[in-house]
N, C-alpha and C. Protein backbone atom coordinates (compact mmCIF):
# COMPACT_ATOMS: atom_id res chain seq x y z
N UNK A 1 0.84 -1.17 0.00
CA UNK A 1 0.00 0.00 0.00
C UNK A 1 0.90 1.24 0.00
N UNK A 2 0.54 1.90 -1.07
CA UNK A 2 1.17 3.49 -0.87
C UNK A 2 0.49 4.76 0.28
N UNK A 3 1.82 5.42 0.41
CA UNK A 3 1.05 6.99 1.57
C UNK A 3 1.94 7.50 0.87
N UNK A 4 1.64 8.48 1.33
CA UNK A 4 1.79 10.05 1.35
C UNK A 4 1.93 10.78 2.64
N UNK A 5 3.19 10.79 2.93
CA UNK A 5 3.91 11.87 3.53
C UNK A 5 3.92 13.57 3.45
N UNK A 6 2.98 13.81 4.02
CA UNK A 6 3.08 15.56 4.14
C UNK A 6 4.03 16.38 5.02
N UNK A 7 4.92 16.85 5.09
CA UNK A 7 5.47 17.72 6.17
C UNK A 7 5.59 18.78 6.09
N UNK A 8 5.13 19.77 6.67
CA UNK A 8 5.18 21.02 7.05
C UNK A 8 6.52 21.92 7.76
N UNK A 9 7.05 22.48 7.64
CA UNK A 9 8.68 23.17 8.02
C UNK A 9 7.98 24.36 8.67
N UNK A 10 8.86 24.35 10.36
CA UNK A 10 8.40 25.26 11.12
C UNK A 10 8.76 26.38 10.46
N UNK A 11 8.25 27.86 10.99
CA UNK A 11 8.86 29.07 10.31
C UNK A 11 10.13 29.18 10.13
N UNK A 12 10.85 28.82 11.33
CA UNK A 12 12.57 29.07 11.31
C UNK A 12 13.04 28.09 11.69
N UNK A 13 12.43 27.13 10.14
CA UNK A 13 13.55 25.53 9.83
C UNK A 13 14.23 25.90 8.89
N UNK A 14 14.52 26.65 8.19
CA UNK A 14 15.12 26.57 6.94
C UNK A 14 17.08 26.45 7.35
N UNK A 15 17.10 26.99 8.19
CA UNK A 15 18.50 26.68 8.84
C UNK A 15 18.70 24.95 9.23
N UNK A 16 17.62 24.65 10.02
CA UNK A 16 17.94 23.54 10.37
C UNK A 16 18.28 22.28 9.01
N UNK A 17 17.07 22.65 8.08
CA UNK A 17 16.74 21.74 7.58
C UNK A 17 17.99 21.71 6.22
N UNK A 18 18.82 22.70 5.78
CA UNK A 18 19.84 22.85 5.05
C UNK A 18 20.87 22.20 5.98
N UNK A 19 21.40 22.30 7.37
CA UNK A 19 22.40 21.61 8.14
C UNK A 19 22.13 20.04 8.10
N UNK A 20 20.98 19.57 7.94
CA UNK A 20 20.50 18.29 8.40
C UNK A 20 20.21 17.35 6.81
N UNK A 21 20.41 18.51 5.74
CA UNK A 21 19.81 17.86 4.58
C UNK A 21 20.88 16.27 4.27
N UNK A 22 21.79 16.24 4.04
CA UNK A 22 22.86 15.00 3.78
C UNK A 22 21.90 14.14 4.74
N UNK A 23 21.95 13.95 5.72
CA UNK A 23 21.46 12.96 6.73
C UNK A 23 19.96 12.59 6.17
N UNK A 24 19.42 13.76 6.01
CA UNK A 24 18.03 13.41 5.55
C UNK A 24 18.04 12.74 3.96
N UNK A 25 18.95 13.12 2.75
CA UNK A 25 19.05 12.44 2.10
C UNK A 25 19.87 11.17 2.03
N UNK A 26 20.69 10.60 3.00
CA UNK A 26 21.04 9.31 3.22
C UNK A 26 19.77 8.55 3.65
N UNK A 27 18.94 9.15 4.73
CA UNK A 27 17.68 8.28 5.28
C UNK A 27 17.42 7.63 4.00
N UNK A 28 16.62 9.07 2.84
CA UNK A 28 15.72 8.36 2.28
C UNK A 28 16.33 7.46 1.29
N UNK A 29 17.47 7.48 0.78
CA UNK A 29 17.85 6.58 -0.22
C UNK A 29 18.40 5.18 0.85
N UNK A 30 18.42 5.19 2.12
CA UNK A 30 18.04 3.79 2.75
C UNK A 30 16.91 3.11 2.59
N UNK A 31 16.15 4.21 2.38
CA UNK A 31 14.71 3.44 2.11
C UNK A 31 14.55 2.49 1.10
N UNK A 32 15.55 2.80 0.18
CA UNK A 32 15.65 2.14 -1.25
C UNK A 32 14.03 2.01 -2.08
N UNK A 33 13.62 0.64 -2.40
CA UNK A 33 12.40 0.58 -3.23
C UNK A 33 11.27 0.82 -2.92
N UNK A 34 10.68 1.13 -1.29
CA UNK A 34 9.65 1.64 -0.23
C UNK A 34 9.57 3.30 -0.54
N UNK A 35 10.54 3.74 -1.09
CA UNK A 35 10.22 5.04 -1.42
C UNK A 35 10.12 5.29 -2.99
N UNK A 36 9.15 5.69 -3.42
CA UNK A 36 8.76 5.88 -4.62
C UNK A 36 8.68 7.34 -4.94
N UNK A 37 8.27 8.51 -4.36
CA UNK A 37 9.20 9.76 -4.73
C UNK A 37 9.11 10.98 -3.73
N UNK A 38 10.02 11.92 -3.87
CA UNK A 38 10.30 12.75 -2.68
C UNK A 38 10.59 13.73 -3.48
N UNK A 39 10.47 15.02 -2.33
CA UNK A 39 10.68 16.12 -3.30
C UNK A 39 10.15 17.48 -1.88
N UNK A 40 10.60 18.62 -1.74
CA UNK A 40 10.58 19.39 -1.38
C UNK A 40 9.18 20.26 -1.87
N UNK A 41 8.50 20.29 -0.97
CA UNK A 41 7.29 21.57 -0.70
C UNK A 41 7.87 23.42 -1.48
N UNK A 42 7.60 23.80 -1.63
CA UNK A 42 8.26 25.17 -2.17
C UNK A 42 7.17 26.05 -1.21
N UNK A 43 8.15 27.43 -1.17
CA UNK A 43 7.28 28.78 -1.03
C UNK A 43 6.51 29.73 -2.33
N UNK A 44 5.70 30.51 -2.17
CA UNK A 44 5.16 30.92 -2.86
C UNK A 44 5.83 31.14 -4.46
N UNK A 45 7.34 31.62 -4.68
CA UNK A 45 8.33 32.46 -5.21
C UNK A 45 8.75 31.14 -6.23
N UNK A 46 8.75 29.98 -5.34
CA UNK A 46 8.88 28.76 -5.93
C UNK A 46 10.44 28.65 -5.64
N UNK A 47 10.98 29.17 -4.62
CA UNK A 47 12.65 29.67 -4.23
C UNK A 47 13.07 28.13 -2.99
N UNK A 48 12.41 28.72 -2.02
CA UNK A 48 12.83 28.37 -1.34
C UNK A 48 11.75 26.98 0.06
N UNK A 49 12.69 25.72 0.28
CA UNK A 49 11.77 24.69 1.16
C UNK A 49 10.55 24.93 1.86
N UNK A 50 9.61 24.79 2.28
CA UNK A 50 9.11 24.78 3.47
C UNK A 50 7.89 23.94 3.77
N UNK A 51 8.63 22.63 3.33
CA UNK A 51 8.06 21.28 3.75
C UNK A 51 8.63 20.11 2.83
N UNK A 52 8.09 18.61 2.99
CA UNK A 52 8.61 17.75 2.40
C UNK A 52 7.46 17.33 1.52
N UNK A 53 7.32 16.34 0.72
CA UNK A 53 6.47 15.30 0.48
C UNK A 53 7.31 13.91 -0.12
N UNK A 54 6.49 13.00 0.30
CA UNK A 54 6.93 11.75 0.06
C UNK A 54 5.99 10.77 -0.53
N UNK A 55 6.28 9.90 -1.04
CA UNK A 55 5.08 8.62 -1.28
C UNK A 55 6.10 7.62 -1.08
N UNK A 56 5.58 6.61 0.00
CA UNK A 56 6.38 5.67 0.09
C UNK A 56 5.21 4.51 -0.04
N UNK A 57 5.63 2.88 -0.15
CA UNK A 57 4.99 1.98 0.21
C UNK A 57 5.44 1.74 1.32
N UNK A 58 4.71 1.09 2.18
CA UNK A 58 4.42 0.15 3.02
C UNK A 58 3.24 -0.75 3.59
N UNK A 59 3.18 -1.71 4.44
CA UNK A 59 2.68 -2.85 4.71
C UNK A 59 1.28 -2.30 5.53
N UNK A 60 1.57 -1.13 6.57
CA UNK A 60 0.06 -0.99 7.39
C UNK A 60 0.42 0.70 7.62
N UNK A 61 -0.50 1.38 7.90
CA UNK A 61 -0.43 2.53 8.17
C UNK A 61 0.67 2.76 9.74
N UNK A 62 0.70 1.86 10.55
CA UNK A 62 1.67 2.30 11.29
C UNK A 62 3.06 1.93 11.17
N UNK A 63 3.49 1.08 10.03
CA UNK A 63 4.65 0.91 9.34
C UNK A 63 4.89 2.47 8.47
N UNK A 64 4.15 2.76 8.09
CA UNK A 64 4.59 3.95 7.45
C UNK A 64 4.48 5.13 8.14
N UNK A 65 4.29 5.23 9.20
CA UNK A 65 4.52 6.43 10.49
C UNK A 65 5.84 6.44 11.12
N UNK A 66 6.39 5.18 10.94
CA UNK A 66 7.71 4.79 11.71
C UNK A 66 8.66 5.12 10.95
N UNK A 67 8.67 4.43 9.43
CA UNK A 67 9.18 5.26 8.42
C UNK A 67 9.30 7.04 7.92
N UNK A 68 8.08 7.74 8.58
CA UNK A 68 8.06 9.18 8.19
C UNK A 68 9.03 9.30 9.43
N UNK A 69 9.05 9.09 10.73
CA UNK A 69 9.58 9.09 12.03
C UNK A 69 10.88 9.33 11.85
N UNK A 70 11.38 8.06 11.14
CA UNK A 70 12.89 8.14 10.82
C UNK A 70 13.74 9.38 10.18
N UNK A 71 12.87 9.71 9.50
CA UNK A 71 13.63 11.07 8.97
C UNK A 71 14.08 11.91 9.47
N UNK A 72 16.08 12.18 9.45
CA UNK A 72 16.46 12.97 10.63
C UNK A 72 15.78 14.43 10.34
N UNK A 73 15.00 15.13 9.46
CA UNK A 73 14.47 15.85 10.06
C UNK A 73 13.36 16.44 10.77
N UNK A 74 13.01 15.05 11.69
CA UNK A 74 12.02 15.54 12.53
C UNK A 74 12.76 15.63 13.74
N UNK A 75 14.31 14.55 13.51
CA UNK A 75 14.79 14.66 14.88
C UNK A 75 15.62 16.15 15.25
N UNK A 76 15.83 16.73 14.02
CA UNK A 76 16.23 18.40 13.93
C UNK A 76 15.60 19.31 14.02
N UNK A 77 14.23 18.87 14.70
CA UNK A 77 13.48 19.64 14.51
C UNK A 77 12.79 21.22 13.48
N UNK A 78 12.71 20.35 12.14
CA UNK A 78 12.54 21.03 11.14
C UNK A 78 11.05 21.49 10.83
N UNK A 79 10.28 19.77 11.77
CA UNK A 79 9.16 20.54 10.97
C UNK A 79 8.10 20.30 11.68
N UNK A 80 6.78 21.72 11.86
CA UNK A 80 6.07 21.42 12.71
C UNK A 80 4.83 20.68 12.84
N UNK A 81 4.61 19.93 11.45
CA UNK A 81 3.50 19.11 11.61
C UNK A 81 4.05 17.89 10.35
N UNK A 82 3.67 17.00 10.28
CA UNK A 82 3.78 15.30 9.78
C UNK A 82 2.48 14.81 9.73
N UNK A 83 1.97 14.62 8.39
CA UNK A 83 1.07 14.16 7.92
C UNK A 83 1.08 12.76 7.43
N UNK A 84 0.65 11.57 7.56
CA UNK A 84 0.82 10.02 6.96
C UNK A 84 -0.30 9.72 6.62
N UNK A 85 -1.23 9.74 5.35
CA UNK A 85 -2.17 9.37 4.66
C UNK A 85 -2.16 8.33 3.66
N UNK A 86 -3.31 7.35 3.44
CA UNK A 86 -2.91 6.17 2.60
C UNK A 86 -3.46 6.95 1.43
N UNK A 87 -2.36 6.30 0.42
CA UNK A 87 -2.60 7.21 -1.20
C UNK A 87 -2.78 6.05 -1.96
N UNK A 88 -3.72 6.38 -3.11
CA UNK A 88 -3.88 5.36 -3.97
C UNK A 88 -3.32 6.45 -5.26
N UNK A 89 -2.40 5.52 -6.24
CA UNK A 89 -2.12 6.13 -7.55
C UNK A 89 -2.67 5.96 -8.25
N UNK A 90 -3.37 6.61 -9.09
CA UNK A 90 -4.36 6.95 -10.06
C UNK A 90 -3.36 6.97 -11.41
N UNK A 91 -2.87 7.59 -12.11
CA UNK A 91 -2.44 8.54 -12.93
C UNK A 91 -1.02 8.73 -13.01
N UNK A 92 -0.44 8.22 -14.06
CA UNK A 92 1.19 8.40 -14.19
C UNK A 92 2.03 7.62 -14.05
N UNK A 93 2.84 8.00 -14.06
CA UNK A 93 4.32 6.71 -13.56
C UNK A 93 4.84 7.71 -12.75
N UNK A 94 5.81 6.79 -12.19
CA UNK A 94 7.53 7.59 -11.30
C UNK A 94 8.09 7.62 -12.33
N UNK A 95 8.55 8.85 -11.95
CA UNK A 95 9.69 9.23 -12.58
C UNK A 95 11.05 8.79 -11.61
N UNK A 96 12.10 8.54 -12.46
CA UNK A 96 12.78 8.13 -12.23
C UNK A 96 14.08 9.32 -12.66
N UNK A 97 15.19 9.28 -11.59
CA UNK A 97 16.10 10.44 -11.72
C UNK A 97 15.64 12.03 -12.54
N UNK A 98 14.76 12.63 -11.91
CA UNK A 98 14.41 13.47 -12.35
C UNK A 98 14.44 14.49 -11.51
């Protein structure tokens, strides 16, 4: 089953979340084939972070809470809310290295 990962970036994460990014991109490419795609939230300007999104698979909705969990940046406190919703794909493929 696929989700969808929402995260929200407190007002004054953008420091954190640039110090913490390597770590956070080692997480997710641990994830290997459970993560199907990721990508940064934008601000209005289309410039600059201020949140995540993800679609990962996993097995039950609290397998994939443990998985959003892991991401060192919640332990950097980057961001102030974490969303884990089950997603069904409709429409498209992954893209791949894009």
């Amino acid at each position: 089953m696929y989700f969808a990962v929402y995260c929200l970036d407190k007002d004054d994460g953008l420091a954190r979340r640039t110090a913490t990014r390597p770590a956070h991109v080692d997480y997710l490419n641990s994830l290997g084939s459970r993560l199907k795609l990721a990508g940064a939230l934008l601000d209005d300007a289309g410039e600059n972070p201020v949140g995540s999104l993800l679609i990962i698979e996993a097995d039950t909705l609290e397998e994939a809470r443990k998985l959003a969990a892991g991401d060192p940046y919640g332990g950097a406190d980057v961001f102030k809310s974490v969303t884990v919703r089950p997603w069904r794909k409709f429409i498209g493929e992954w893209l791949e290295g894009v």
